[in-house]
PDB file of N, CA and C in Angstrom:
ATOM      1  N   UNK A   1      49.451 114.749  63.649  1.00  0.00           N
ATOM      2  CA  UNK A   1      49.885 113.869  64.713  1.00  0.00           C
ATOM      3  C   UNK A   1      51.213 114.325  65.294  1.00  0.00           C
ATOM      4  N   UNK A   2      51.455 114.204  66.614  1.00  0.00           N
ATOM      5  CA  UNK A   2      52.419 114.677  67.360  1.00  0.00           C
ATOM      6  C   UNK A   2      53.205 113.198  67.385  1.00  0.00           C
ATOM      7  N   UNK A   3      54.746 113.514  66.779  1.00  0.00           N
ATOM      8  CA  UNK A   3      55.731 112.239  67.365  1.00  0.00           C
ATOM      9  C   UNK A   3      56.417 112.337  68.478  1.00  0.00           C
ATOM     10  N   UNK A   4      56.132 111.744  69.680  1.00  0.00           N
ATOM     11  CA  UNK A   4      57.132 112.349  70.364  1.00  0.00           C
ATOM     12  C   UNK A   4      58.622 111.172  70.616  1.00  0.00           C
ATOM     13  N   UNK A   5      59.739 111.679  71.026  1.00  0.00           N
ATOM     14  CA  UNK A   5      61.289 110.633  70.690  1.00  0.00           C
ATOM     15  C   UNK A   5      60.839 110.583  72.183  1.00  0.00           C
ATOM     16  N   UNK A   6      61.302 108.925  72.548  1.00  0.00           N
ATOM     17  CA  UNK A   6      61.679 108.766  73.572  1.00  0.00           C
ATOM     18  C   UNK A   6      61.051 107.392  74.135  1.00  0.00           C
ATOM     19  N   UNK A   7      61.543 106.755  75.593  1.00  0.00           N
ATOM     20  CA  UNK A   7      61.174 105.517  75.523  1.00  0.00           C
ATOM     21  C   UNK A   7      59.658 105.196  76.132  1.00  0.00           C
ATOM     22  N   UNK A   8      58.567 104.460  75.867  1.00  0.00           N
ATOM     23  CA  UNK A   8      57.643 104.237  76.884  1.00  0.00           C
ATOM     24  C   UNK A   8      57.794 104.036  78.313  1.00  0.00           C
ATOM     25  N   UNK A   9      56.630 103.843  78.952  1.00  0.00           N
ATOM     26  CA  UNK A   9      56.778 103.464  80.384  1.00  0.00           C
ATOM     27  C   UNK A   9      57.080 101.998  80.240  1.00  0.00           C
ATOM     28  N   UNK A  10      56.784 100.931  79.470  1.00  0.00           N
ATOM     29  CA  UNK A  10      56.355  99.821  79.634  1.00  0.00           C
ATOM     30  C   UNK A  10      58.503  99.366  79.255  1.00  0.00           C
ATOM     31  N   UNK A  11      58.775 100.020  78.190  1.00  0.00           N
ATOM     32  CA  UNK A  11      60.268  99.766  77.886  1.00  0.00           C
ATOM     33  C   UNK A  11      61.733 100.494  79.229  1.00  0.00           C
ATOM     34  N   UNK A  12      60.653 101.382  79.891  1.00  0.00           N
ATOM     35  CA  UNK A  12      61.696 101.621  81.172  1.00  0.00           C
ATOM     36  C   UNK A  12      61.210 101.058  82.067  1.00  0.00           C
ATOM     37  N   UNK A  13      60.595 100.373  82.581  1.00  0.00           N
ATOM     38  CA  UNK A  13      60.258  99.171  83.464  1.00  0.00           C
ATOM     39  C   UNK A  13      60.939  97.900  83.215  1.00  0.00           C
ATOM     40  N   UNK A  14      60.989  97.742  81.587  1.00  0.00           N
ATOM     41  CA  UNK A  14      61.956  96.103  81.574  1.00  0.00           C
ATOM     42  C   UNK A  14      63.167  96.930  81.498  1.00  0.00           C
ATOM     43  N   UNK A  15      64.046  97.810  81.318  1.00  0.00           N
ATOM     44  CA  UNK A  15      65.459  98.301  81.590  1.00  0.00           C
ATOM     45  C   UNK A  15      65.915  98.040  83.217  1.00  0.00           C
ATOM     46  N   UNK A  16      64.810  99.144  83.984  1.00  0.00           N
ATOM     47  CA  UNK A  16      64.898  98.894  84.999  1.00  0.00           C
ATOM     48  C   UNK A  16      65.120  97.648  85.742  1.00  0.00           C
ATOM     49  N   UNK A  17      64.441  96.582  85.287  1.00  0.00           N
ATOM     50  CA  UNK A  17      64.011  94.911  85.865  1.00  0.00           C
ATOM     51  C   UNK A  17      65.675  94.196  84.919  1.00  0.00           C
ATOM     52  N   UNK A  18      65.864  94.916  84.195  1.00  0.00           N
ATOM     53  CA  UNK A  18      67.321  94.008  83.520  1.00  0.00           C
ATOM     54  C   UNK A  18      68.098  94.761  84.455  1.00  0.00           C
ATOM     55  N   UNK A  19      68.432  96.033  84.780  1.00  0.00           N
ATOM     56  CA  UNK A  19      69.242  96.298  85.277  1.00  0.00           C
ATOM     57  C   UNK A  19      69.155  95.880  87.173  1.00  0.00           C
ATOM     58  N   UNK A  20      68.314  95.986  88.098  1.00  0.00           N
ATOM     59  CA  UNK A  20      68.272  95.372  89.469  1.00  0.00           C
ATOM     60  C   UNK A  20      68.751  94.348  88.937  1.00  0.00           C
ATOM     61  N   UNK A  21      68.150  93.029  88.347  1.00  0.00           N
ATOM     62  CA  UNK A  21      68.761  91.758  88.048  1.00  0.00           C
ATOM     63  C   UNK A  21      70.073  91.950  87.782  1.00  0.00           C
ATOM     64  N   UNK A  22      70.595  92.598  87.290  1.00  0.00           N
ATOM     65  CA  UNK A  22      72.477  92.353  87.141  1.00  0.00           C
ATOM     66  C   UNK A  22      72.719  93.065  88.466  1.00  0.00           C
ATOM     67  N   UNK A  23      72.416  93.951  88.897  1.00  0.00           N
ATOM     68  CA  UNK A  23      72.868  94.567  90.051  1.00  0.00           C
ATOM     69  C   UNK A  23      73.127  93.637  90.936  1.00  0.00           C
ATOM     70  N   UNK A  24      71.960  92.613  91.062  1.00  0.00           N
ATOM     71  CA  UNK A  24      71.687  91.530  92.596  1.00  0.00           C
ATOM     72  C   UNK A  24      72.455  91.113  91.786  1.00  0.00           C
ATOM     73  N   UNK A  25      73.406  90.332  90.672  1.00  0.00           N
ATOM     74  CA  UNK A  25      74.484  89.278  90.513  1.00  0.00           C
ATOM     75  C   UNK A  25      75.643  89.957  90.811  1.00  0.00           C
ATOM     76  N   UNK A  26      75.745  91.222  90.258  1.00  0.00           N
ATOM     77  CA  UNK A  26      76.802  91.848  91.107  1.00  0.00           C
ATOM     78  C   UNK A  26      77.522  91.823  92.234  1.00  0.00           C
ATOM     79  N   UNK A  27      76.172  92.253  92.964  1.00  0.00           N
ATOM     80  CA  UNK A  27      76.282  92.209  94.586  1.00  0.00           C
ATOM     81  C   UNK A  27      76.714  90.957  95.131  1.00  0.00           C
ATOM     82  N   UNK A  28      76.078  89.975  94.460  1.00  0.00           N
ATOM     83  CA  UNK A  28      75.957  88.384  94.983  1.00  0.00           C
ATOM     84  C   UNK A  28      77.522  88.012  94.770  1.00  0.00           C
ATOM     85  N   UNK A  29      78.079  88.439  93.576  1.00  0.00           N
ATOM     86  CA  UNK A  29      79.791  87.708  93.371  1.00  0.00           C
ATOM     87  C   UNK A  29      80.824  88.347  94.558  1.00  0.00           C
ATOM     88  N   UNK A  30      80.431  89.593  94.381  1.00  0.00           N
ATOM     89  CA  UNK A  30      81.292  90.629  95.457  1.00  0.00           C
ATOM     90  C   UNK A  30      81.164  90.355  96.900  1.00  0.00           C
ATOM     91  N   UNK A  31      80.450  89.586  97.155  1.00  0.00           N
ATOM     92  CA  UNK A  31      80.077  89.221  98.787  1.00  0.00           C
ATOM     93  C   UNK A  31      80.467  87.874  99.339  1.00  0.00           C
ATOM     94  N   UNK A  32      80.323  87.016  98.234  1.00  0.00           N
ATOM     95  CA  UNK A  32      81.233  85.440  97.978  1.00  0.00           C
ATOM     96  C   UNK A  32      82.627  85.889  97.560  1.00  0.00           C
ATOM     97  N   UNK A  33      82.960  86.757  97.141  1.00  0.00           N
ATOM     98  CA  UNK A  33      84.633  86.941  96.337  1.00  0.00           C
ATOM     99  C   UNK A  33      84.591  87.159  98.111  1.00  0.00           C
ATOM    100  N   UNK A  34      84.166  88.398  99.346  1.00  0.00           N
ATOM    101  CA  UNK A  34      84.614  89.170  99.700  1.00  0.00           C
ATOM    102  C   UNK A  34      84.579  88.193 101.284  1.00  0.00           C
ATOM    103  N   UNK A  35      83.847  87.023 100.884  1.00  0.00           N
ATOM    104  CA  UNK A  35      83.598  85.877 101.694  1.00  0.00           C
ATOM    105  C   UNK A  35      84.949  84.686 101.859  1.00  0.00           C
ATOM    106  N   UNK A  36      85.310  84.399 100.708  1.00  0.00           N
ATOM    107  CA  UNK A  36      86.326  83.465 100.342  1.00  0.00           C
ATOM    108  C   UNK A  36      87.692  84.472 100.378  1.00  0.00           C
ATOM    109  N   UNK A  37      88.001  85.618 100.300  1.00  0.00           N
ATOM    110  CA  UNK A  37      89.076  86.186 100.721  1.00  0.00           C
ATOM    111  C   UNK A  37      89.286  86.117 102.608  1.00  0.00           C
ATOM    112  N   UNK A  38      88.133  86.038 102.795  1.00  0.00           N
ATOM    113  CA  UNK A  38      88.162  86.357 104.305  1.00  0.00           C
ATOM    114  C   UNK A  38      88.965  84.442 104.802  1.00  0.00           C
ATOM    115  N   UNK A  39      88.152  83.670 104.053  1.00  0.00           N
ATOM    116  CA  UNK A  39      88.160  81.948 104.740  1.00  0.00           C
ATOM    117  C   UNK A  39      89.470  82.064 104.118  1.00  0.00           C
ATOM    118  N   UNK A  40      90.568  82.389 103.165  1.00  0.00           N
ATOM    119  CA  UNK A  40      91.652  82.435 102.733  1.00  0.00           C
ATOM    120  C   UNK A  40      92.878  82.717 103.638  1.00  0.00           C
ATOM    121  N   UNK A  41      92.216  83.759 104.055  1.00  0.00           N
ATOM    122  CA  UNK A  41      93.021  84.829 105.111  1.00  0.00           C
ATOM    123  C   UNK A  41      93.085  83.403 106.410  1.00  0.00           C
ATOM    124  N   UNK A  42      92.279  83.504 106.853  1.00  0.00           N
ATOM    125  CA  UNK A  42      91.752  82.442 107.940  1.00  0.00           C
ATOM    126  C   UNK A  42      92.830  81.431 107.941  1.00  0.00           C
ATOM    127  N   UNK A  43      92.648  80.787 106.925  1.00  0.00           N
ATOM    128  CA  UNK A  43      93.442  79.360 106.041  1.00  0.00           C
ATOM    129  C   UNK A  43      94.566  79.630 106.420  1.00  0.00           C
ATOM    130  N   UNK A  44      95.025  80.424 105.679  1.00  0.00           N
ATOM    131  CA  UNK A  44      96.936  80.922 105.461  1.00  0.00           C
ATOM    132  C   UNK A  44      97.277  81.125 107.317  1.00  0.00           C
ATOM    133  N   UNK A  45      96.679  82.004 107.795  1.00  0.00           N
ATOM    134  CA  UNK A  45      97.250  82.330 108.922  1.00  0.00           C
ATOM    135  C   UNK A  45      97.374  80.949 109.819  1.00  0.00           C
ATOM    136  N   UNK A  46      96.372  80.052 110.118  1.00  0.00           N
ATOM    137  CA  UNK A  46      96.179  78.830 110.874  1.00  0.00           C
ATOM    138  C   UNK A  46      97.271  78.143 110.227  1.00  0.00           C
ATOM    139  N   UNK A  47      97.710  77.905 108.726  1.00  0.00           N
ATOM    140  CA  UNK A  47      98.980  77.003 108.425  1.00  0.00           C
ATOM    141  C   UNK A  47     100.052  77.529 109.014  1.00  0.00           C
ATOM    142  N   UNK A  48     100.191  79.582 109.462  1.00  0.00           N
ATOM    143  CA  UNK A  48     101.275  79.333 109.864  1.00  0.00           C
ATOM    144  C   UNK A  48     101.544  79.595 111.325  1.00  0.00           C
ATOM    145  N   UNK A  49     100.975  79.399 111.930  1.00  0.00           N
ATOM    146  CA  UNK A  49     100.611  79.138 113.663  1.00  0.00           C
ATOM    147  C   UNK A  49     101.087  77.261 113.250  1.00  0.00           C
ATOM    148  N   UNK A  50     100.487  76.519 112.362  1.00  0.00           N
ATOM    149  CA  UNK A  50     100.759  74.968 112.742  1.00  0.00           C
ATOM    150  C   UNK A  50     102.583  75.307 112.603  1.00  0.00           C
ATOM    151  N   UNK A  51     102.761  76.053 111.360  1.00  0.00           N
ATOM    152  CA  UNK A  51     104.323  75.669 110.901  1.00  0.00           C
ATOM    153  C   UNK A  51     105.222  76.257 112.053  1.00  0.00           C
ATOM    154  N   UNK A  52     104.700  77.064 112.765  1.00  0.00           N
ATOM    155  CA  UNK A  52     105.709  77.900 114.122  1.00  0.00           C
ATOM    156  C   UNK A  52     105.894  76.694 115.067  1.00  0.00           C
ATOM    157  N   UNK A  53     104.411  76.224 115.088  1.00  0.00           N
ATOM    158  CA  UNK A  53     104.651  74.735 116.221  1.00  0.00           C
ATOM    159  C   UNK A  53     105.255  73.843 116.017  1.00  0.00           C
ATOM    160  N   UNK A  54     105.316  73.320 114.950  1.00  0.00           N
ATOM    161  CA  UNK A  54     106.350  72.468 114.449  1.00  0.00           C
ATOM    162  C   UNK A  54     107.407  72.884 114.304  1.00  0.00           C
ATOM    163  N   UNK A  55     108.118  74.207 114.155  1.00  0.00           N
ATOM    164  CA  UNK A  55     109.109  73.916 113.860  1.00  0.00           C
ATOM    165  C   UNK A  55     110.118  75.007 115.377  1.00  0.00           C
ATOM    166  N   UNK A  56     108.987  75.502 116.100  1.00  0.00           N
ATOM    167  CA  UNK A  56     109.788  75.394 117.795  1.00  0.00           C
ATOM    168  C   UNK A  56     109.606  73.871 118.424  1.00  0.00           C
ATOM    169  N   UNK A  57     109.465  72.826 117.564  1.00  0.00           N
ATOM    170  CA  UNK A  57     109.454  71.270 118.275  1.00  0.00           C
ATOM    171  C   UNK A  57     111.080  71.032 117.799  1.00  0.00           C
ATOM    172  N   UNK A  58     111.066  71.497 116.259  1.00  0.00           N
ATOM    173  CA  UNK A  58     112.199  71.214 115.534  1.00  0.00           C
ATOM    174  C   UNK A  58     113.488  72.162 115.977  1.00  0.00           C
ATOM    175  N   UNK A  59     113.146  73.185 116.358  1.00  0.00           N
ATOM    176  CA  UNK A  59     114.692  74.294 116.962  1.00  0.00           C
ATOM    177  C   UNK A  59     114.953  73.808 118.203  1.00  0.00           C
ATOM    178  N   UNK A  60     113.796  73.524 119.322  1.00  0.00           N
ATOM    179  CA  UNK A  60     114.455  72.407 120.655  1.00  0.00           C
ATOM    180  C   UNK A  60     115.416  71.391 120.801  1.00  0.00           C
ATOM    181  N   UNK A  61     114.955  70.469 119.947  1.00  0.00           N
ATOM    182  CA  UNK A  61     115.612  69.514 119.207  1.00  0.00           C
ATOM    183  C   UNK A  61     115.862  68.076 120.296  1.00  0.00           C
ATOM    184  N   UNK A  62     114.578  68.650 121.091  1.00  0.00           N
ATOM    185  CA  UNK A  62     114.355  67.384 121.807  1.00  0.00           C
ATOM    186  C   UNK A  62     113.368  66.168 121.336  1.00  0.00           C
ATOM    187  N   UNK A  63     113.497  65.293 121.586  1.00  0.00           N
ATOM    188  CA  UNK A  63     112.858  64.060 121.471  1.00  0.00           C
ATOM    189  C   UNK A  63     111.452  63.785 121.790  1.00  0.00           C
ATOM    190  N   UNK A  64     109.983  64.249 121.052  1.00  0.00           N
ATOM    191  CA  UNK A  64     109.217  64.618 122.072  1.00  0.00           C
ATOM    192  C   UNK A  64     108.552  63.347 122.707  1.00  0.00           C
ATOM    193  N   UNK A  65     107.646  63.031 123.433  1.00  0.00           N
ATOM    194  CA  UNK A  65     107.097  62.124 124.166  1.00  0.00           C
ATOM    195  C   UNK A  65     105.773  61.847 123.077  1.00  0.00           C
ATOM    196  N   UNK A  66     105.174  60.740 122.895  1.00  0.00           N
ATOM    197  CA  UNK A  66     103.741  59.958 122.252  1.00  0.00           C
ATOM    198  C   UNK A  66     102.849  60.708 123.320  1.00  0.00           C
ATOM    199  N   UNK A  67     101.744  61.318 122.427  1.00  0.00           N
ATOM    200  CA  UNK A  67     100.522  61.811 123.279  1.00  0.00           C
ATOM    201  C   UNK A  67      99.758  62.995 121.963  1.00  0.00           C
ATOM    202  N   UNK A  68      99.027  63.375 123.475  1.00  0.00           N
ATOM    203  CA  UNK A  68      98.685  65.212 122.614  1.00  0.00           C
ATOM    204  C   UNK A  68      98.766  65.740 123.519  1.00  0.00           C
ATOM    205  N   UNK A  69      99.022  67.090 122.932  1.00  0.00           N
ATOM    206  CA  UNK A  69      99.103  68.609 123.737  1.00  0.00           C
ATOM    207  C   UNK A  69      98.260  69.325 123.149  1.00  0.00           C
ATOM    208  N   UNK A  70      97.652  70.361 123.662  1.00  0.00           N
ATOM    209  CA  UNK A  70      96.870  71.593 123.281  1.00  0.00           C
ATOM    210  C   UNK A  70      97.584  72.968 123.844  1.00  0.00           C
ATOM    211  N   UNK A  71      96.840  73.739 122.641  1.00  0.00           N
ATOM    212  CA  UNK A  71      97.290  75.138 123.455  1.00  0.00           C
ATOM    213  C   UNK A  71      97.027  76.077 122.403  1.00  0.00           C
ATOM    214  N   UNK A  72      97.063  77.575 122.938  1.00  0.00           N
ATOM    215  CA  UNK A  72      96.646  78.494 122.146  1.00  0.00           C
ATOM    216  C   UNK A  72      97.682  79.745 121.848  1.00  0.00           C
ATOM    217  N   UNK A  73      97.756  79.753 120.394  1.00  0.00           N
ATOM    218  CA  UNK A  73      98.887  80.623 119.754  1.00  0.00           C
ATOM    219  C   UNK A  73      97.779  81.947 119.328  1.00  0.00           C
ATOM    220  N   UNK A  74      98.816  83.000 119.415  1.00  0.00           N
ATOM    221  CA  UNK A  74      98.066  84.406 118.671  1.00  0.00           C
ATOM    222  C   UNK A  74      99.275  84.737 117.948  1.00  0.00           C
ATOM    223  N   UNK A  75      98.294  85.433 117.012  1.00  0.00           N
ATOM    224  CA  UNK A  75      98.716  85.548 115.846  1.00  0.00           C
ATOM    225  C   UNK A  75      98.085  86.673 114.982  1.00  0.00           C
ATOM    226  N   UNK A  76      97.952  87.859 114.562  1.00  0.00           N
ATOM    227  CA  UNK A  76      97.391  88.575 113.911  1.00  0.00           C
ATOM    228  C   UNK A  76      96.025  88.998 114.603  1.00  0.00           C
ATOM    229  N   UNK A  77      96.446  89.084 115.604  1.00  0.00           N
ATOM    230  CA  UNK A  77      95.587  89.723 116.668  1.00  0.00           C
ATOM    231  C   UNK A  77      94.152  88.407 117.441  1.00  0.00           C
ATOM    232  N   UNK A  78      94.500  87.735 117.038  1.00  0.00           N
ATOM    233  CA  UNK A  78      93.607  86.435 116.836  1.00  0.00           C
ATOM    234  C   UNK A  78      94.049  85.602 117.985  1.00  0.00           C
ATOM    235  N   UNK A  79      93.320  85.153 118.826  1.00  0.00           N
ATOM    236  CA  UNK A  79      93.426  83.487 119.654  1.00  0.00           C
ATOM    237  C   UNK A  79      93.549  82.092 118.844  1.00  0.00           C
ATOM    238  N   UNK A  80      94.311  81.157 118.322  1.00  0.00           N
ATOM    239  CA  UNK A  80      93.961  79.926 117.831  1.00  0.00           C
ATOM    240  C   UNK A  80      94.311  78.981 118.609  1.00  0.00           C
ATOM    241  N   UNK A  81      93.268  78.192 118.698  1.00  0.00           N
ATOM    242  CA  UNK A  81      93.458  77.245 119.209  1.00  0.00           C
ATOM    243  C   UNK A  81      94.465  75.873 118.381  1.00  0.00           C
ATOM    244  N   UNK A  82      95.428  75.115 118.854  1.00  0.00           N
ATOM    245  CA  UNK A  82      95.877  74.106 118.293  1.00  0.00           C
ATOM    246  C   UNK A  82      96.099  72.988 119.491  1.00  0.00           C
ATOM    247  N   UNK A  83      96.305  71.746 118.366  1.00  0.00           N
ATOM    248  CA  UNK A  83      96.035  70.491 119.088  1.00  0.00           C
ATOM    249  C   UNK A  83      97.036  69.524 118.511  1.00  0.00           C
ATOM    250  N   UNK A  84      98.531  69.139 119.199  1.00  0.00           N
ATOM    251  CA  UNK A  84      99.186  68.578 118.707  1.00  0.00           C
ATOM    252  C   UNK A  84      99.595  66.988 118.772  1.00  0.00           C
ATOM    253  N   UNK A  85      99.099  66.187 118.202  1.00  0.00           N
ATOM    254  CA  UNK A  85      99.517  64.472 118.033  1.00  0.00           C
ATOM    255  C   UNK A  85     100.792  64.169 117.762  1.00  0.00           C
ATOM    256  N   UNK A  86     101.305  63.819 118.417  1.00  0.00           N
ATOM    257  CA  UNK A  86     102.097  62.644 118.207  1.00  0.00           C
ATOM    258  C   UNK A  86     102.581  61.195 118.667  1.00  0.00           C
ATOM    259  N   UNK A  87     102.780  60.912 117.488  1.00  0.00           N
ATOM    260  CA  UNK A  87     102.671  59.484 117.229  1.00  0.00           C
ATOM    261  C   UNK A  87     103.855  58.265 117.118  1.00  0.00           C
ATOM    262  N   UNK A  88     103.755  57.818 116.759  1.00  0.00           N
ATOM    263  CA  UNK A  88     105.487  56.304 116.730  1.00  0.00           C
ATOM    264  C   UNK A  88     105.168  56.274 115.145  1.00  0.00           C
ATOM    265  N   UNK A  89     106.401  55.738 114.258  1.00  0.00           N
ATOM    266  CA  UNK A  89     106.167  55.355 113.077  1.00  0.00           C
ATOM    267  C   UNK A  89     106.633  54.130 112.828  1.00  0.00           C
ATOM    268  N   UNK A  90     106.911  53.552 111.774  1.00  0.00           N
ATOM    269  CA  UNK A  90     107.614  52.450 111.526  1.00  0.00           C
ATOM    270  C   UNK A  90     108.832  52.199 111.566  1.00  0.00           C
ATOM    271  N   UNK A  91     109.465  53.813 111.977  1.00  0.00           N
ATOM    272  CA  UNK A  91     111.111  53.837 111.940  1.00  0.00           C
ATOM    273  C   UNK A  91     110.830  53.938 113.239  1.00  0.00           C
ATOM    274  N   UNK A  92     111.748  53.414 114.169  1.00  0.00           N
ATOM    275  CA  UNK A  92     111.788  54.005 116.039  1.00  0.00           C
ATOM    276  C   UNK A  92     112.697  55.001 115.544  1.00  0.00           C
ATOM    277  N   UNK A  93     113.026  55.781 115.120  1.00  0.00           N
ATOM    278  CA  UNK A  93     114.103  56.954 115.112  1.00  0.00           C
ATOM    279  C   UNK A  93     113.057  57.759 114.559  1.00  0.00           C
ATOM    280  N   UNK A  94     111.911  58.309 114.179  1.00  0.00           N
ATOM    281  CA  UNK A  94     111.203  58.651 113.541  1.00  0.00           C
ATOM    282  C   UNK A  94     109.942  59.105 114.708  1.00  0.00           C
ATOM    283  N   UNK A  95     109.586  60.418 114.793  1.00  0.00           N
ATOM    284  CA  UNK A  95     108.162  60.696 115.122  1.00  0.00           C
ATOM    285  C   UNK A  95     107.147  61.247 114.336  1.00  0.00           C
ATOM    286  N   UNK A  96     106.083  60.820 114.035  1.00  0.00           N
ATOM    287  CA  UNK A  96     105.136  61.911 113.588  1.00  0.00           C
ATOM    288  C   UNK A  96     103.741  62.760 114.367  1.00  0.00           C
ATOM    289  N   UNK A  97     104.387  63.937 113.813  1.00  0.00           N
ATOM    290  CA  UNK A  97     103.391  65.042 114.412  1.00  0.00           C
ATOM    291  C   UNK A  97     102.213  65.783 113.790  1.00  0.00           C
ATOM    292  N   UNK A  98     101.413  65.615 113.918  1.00  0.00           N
ATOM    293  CA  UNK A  98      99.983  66.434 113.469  1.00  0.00           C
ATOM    294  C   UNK A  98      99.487  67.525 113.861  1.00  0.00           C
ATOM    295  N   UNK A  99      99.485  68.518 113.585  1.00  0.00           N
ATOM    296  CA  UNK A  99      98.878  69.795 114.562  1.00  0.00           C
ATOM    297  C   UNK A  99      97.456  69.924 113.193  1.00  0.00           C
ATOM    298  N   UNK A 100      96.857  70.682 114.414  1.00  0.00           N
ATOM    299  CA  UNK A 100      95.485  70.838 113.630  1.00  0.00           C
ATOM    300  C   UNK A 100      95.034  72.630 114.658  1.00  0.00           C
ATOM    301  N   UNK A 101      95.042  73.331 113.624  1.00  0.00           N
ATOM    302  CA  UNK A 101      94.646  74.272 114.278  1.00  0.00           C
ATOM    303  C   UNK A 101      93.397  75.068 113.555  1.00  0.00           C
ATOM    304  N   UNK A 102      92.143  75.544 115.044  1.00  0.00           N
ATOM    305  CA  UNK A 102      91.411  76.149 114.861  1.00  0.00           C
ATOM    306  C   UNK A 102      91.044  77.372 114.842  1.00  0.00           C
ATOM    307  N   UNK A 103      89.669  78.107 114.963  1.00  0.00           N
ATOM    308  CA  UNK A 103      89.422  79.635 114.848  1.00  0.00           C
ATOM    309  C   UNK A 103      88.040  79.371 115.555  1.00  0.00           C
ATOM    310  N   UNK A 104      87.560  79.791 116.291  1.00  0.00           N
ATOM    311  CA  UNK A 104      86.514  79.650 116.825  1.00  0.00           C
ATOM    312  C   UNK A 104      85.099  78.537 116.718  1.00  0.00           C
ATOM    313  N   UNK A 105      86.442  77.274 116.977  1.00  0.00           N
ATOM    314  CA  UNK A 105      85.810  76.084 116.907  1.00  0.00           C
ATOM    315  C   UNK A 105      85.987  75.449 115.531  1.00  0.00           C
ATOM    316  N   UNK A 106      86.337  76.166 114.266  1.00  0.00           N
ATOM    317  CA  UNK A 106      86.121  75.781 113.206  1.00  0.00           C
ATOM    318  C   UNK A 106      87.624  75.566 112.691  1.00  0.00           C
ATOM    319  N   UNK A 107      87.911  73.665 112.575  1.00  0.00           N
ATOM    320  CA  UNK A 107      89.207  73.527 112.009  1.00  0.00           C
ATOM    321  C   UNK A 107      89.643  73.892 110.532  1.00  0.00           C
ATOM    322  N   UNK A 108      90.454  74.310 110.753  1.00  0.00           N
ATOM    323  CA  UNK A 108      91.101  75.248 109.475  1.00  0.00           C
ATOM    324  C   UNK A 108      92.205  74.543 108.523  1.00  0.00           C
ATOM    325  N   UNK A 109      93.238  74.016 109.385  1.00  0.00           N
ATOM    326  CA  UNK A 109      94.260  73.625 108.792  1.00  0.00           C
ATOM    327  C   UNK A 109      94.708  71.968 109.558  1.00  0.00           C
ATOM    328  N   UNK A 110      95.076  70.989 108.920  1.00  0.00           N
ATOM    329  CA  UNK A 110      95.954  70.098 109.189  1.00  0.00           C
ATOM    330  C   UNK A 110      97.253  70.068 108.802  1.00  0.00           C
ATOM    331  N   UNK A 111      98.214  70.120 109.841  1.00  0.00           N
ATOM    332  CA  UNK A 111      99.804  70.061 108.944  1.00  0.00           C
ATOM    333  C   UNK A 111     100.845  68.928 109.610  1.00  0.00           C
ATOM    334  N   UNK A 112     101.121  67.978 109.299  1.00  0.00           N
ATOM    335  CA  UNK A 112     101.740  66.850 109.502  1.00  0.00           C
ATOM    336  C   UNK A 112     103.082  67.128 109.501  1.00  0.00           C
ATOM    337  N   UNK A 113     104.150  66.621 110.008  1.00  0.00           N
ATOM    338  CA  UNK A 113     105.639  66.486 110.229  1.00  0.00           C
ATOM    339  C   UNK A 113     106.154  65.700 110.951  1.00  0.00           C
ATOM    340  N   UNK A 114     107.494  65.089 110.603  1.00  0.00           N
ATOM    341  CA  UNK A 114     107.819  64.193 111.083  1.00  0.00           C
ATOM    342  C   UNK A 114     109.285  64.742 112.067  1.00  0.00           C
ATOM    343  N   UNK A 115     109.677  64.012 113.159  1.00  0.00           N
ATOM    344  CA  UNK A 115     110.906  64.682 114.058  1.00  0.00           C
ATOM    345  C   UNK A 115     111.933  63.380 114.187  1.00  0.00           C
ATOM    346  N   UNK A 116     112.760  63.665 113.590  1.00  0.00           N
ATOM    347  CA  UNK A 116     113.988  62.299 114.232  1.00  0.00           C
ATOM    348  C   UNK A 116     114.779  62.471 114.789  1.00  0.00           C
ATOM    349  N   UNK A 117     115.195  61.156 115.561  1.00  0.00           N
ATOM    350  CA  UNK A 117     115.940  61.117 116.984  1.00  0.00           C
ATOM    351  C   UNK A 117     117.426  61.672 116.095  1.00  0.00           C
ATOM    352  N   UNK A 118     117.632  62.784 117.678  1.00  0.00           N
ATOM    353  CA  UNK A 118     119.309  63.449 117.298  1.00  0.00           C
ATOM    354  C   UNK A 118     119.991  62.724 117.457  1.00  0.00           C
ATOM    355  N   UNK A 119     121.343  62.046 116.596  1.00  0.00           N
ATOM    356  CA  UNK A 119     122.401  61.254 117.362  1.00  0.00           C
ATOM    357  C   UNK A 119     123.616  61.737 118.049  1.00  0.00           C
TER     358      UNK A 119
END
């Protein structure tokens, strides 16, 4: 009888089938990791387009008027859109401001601040 070393067909077919299966989980984490770095990026930049707006409200150092404004900041080569509220509070010396800024329709960030009257 001849021995021969080595694996069957039937034992490199389930290697094969274990190994695609880890491959596709592989692939699958690296594309969600490479997904959620991107909405991260997104995130961070839109907080700081809100924090520039707020705080050229705050270097003016004027008093602003109750309403909203819109308008569009760039930023990292990007158009965003933002949309700024403000409001009266319970102090009359006191305003609060809301900016909310987007990315192609899709709101990203809310960032709240408050402005008080200069004396």
């Amino acid at each position: 009888m001849n021995h021969h070393k080595g694996f069957t067909l039937l034992e490199v077919l389930v290697a094969l089938a274990i190994l695609a299966i880890a491959m596709s989980a592989i692939i699958k984490v690296m594309s969600e990791n490479a997904k959620n770095a991107s909405y991260l990026r997104d995130k961070t930049l839109a907080h700081w387009v809100a924090m520039n707006i707020l705080t050229e409200i705050q270097v003016r150092g004027e008093w602003p008027n109750i309403g909203t404004k819109k308008g569009v900041a760039k930023m990292a080569e990007r158009k965003w859109h933002w949309s700024l509220k403000i409001s009266n509070t319970v102090d009359s010396e006191l305003r609060r401001l809301e900016i909310k800024v987007s990315l192609n329709k899709i709101d990203l960030t809310v960032l709240v601040g408050f402005i008080a009257l200069s004396q």
